[in-house]
C-alpha atoms as a PDB file:
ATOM      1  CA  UNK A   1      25.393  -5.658  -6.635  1.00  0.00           C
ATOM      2  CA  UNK A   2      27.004  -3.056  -4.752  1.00  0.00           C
ATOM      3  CA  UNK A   3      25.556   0.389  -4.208  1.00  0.00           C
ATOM      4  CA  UNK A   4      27.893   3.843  -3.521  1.00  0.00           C
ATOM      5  CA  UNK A   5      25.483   6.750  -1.776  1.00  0.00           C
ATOM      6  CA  UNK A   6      26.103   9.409  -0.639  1.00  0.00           C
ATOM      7  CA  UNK A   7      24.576  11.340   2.472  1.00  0.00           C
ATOM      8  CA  UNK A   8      23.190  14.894   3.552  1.00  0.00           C
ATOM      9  CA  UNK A   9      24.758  15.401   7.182  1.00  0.00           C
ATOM     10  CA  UNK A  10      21.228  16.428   8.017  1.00  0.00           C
ATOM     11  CA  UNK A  11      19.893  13.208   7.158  1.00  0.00           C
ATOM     12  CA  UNK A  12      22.522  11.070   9.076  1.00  0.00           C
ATOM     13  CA  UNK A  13      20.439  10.729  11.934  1.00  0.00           C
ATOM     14  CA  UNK A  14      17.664   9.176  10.102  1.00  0.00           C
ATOM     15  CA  UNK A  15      19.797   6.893   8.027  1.00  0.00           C
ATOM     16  CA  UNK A  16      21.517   5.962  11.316  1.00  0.00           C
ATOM     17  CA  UNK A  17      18.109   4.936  13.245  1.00  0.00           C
ATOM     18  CA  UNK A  18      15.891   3.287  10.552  1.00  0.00           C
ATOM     19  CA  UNK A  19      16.143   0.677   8.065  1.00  0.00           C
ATOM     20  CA  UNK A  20      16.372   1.709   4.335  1.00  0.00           C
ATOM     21  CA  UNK A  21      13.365   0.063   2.443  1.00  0.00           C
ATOM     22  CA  UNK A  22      13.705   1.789  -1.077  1.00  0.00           C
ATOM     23  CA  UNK A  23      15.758   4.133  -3.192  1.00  0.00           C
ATOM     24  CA  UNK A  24      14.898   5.659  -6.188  1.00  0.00           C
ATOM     25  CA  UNK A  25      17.837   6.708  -8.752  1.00  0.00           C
ATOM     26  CA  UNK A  26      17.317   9.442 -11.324  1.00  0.00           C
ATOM     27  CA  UNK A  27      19.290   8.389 -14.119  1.00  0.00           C
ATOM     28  CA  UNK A  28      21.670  11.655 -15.340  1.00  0.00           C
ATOM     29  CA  UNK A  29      20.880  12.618 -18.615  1.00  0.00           C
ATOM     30  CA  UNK A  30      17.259  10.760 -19.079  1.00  0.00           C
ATOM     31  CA  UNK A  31      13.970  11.093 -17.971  1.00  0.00           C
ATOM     32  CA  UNK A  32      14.143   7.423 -16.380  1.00  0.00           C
ATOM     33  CA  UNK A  33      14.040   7.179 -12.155  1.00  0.00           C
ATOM     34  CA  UNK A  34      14.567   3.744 -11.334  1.00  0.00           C
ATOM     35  CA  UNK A  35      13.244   2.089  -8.041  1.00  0.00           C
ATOM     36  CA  UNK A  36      15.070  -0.222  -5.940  1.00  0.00           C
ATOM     37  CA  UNK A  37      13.619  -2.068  -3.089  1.00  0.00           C
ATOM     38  CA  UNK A  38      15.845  -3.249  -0.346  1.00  0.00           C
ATOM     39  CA  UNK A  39      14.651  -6.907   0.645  1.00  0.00           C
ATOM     40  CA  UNK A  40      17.399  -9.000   1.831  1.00  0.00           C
ATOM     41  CA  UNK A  41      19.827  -7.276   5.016  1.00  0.00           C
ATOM     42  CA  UNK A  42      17.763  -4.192   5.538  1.00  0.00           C
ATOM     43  CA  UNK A  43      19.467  -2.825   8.559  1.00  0.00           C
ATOM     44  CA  UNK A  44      22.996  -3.380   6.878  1.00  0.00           C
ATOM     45  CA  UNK A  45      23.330  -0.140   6.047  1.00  0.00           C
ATOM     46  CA  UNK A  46      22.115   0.981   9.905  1.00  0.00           C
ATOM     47  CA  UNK A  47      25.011  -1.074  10.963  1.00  0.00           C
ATOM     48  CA  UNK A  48      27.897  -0.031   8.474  1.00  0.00           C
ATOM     49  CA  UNK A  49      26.986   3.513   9.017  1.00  0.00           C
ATOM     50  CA  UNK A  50      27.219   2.918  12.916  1.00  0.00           C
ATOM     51  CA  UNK A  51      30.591   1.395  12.223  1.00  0.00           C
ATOM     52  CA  UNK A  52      31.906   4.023   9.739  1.00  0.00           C
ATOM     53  CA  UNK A  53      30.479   7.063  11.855  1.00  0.00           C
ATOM     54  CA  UNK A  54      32.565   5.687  14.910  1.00  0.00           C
ATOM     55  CA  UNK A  55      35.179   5.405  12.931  1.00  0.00           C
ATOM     56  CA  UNK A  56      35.292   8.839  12.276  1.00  0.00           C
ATOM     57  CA  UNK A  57      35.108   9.857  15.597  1.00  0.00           C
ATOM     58  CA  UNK A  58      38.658   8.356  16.455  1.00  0.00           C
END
């Protein structure tokens, strides 16, 4: 499963220092918010952020 988010520029910081443990997703056009717990590769998202982020300092 792949997962597109996107991010607040004020929350970079966090997303960049601390491992994502859940997300909840408010499904457009119900009442339904789905949660997702993050189990397997936590810090993945630390790391690709690191990498894009550097990326985009070049």
């Amino acid at each position: 499963m792949q997962v597109l988010y996107l991010i607040n520029d004020k929350d970079l910081d966090a997303f960049s220092n601390y491992e994502a443990v859940s997300a909840e997703i408010n499904m457009q056009g119900t009442e339904f918010v789905r949660s997702y717990n993050f189990k397997l590769h936590k810090n993945a998202i630390v790391e690709q952020l690191k990498c894009f982020l550097k990326k985009e300092e070049n």
